[in-house]
Protein backbone atom coordinates (compact mmCIF):
# COMPACT_ATOMS: atom_id res chain seq x y z
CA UNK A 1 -87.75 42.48 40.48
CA UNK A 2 -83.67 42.16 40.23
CA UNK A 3 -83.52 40.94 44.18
CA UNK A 4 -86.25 38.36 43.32
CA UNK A 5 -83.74 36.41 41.32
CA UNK A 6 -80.60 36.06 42.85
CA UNK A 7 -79.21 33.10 41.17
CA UNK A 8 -80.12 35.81 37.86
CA UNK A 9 -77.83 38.43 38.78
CA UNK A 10 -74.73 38.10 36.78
CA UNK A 11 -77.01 38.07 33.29
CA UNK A 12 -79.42 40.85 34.88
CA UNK A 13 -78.45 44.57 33.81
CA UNK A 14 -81.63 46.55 33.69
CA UNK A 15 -85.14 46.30 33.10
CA UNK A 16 -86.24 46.60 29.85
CA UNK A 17 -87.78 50.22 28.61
CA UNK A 18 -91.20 49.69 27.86
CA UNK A 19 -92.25 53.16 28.45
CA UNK A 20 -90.23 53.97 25.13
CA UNK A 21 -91.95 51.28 23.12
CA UNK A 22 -95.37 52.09 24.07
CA UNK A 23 -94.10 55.87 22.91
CA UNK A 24 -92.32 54.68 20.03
CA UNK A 25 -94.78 51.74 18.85
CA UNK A 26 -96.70 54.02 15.97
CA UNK A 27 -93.51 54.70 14.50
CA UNK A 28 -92.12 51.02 14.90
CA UNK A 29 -95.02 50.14 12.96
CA UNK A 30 -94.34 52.49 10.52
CA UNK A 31 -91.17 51.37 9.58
CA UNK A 32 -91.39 48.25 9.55
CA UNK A 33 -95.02 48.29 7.57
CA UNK A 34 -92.30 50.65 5.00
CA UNK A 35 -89.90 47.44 4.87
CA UNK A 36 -92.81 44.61 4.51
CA UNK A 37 -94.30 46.51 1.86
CA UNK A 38 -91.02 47.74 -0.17
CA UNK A 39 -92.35 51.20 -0.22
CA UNK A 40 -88.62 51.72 1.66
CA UNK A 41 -84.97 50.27 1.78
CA UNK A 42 -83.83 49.29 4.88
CA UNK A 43 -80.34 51.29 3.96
CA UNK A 44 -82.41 54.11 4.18
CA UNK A 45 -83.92 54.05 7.15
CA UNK A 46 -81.11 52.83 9.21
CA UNK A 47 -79.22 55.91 7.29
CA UNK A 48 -82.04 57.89 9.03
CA UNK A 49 -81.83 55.81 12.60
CA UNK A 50 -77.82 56.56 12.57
CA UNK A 51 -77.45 59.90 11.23
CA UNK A 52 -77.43 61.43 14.52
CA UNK A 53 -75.36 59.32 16.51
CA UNK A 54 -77.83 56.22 16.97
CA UNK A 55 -80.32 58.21 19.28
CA UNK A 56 -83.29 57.93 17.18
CA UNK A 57 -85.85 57.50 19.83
CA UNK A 58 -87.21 54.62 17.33
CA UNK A 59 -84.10 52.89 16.95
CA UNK A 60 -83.54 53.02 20.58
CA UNK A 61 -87.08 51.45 20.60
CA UNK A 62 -86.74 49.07 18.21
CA UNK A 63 -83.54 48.02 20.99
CA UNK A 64 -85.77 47.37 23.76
CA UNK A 65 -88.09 45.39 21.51
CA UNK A 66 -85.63 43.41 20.65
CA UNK A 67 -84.39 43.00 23.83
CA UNK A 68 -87.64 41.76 25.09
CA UNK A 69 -87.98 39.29 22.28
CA UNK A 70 -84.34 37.85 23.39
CA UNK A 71 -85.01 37.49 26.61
CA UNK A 72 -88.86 35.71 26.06
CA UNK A 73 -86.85 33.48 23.18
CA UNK A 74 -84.33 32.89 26.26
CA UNK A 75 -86.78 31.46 28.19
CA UNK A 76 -88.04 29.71 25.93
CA UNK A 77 -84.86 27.77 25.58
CA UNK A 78 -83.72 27.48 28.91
CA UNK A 79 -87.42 25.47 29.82
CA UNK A 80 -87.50 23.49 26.98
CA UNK A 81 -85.64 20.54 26.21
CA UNK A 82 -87.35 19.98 22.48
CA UNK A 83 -86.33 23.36 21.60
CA UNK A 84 -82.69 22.72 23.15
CA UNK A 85 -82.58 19.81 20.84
CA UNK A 86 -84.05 21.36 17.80
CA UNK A 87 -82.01 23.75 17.42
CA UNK A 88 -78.70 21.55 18.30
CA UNK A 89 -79.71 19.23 15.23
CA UNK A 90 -80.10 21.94 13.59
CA UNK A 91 -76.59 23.12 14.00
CA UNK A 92 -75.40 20.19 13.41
CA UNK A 93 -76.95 19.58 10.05
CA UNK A 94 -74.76 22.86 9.14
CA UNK A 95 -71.43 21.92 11.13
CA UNK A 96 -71.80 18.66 8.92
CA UNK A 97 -72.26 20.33 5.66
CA UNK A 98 -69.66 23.14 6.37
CA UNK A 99 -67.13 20.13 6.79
CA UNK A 100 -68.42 18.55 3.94
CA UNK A 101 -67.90 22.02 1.96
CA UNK A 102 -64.50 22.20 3.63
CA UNK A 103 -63.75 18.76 2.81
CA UNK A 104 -64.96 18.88 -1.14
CA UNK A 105 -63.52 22.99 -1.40
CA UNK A 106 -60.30 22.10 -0.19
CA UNK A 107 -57.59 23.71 -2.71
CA UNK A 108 -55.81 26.84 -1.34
CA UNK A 109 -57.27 26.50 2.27
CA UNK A 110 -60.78 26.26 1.35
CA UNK A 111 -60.96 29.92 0.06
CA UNK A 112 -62.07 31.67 -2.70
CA UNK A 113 -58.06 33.06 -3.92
CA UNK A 114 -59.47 35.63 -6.03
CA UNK A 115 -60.78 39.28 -6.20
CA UNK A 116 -62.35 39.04 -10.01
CA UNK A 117 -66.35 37.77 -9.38
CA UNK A 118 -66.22 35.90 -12.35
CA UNK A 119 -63.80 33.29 -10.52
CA UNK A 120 -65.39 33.91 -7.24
CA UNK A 121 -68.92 32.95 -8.64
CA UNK A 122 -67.16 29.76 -10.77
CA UNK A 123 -65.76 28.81 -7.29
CA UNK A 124 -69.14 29.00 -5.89
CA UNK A 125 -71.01 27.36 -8.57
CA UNK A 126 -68.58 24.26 -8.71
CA UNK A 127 -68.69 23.83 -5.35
CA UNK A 128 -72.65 23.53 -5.14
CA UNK A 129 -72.24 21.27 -8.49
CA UNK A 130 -70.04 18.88 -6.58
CA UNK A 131 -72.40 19.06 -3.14
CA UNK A 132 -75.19 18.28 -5.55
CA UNK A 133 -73.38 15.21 -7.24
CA UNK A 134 -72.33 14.09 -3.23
CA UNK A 135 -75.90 14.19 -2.10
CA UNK A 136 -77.30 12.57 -5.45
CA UNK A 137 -74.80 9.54 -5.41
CA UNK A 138 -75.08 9.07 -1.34
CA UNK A 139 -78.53 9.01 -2.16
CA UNK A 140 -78.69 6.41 -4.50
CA UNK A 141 -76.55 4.20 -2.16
CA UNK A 142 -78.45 4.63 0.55
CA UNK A 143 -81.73 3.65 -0.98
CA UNK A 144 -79.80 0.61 -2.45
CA UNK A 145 -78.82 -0.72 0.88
CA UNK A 146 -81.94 0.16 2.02
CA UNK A 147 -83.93 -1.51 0.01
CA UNK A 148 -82.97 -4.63 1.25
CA UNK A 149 -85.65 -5.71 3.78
CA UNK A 150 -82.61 -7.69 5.91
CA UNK A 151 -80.84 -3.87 6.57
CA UNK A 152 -84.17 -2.03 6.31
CA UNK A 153 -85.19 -4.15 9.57
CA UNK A 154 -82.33 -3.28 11.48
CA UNK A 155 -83.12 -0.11 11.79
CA UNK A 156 -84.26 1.71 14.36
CA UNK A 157 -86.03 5.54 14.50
CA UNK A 158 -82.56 6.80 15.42
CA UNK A 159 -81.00 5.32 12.72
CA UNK A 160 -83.23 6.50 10.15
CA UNK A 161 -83.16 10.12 12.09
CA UNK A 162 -79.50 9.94 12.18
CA UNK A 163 -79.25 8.90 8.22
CA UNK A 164 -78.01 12.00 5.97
CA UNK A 165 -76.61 11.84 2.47
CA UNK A 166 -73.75 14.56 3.62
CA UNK A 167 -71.25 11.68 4.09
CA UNK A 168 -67.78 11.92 2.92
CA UNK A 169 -65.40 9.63 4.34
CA UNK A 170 -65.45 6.76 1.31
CA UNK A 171 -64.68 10.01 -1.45
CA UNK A 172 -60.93 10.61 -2.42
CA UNK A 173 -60.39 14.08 -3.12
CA UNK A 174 -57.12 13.84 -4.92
CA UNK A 175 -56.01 11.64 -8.33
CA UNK A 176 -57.36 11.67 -11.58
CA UNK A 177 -60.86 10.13 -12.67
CA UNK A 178 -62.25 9.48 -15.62
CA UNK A 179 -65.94 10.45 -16.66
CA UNK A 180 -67.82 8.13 -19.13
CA UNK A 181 -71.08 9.87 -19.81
CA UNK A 182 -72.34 6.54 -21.93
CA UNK A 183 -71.97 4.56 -18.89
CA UNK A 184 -73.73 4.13 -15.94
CA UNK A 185 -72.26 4.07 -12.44
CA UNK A 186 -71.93 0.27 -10.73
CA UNK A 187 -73.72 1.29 -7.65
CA UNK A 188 -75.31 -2.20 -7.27
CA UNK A 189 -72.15 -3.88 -7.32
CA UNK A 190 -70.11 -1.67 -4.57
CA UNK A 191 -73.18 -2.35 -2.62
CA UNK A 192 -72.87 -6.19 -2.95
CA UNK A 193 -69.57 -6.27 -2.41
């Protein structure tokens, strides 16, 4: 069916082997029954599918299969527009909280300086500490300003689609501030003024 798509060619290598996954499916099954069950680790079976130079009829197999599902996913995408979009907000929701992660993380490049996991998982667990104290505070601003009926009416659906508490640009990352655990924070007045 190559010739019947012309426009196809350049992305077109060969058909996919369906032969071996009709052969293969029993075993397919098997392992992956093994895995969804935890009767086996997946190191272990790929140690079995790679022991003798990846030409484990199965493995090969499990290739086509997955080749198949690429190319029906492929389609998918390519006819329609929802999923297009989908899955570009989607990215974007993680582009914006890598840069936010960037943006908060930002001493020595961004990255974790150290070899010893005890700093590594301090690194990591400060970091999500500070995301979490971004998100909560955003949070509370936003339902400040929104609970005034005169901005609550100007929005529209892509406004509130567009709204996300991953905002950064009114936190200074640098300087010296003082915690007061005894006091609350003045979000009502920043809001006000």
């Amino acid at each position: 069916m190559v010739e019947a798509y012309p426009n196809l060619q350049p992305v077109l290598t060969r058909p996919i082997n369906w032969d071996l996954i009709r052969q293969q499916y029993d075993q397919m099954v098997k392992y992956a029954t093994a895995l969804r069950l935890g009767t086996a680790e997946t190191e272990a079976i790929l140690k079995r599918f790679t022991r003798n130079n990846l030409k484990h009829p199965t493995y090969q197999a499990l290739g086509e299969l997955g080749k198949a599902l690429k190319t029906i996913f492929l389609c998918d995408y390519l006819h329609s527009e929802e999923l297009r979009q989908e899955i570009h907000g989607g990215l974007n929701v993680v582009e914006n909280w890598n840069s936010a992660n960037s943006f908060i993380f930002y001493g020595k490049g961004g990255e974790i300086s150290t070899n010893r996991l005890e700093d590594q998982e301090l690194s990591v667990l400060s970091l999500h500490l500070l995301e979490n104290c971004l998100v909560y505070i955003n949070t509370l601003m936003l339902q400040n300003i929104l609970s005034n009926p005169k901005w609550f009416n100007l929005m529209t659906a892509e406004d509130f689609r567009a709204i996300t508490p991953l905002v950064y640009t009114h936190i200074n990352p640098y300087g010296t501030f003082k915690l007061n655990m005894s006091e609350r924070l003045p979000l009502e007045e920043g809001v006000i003024a």
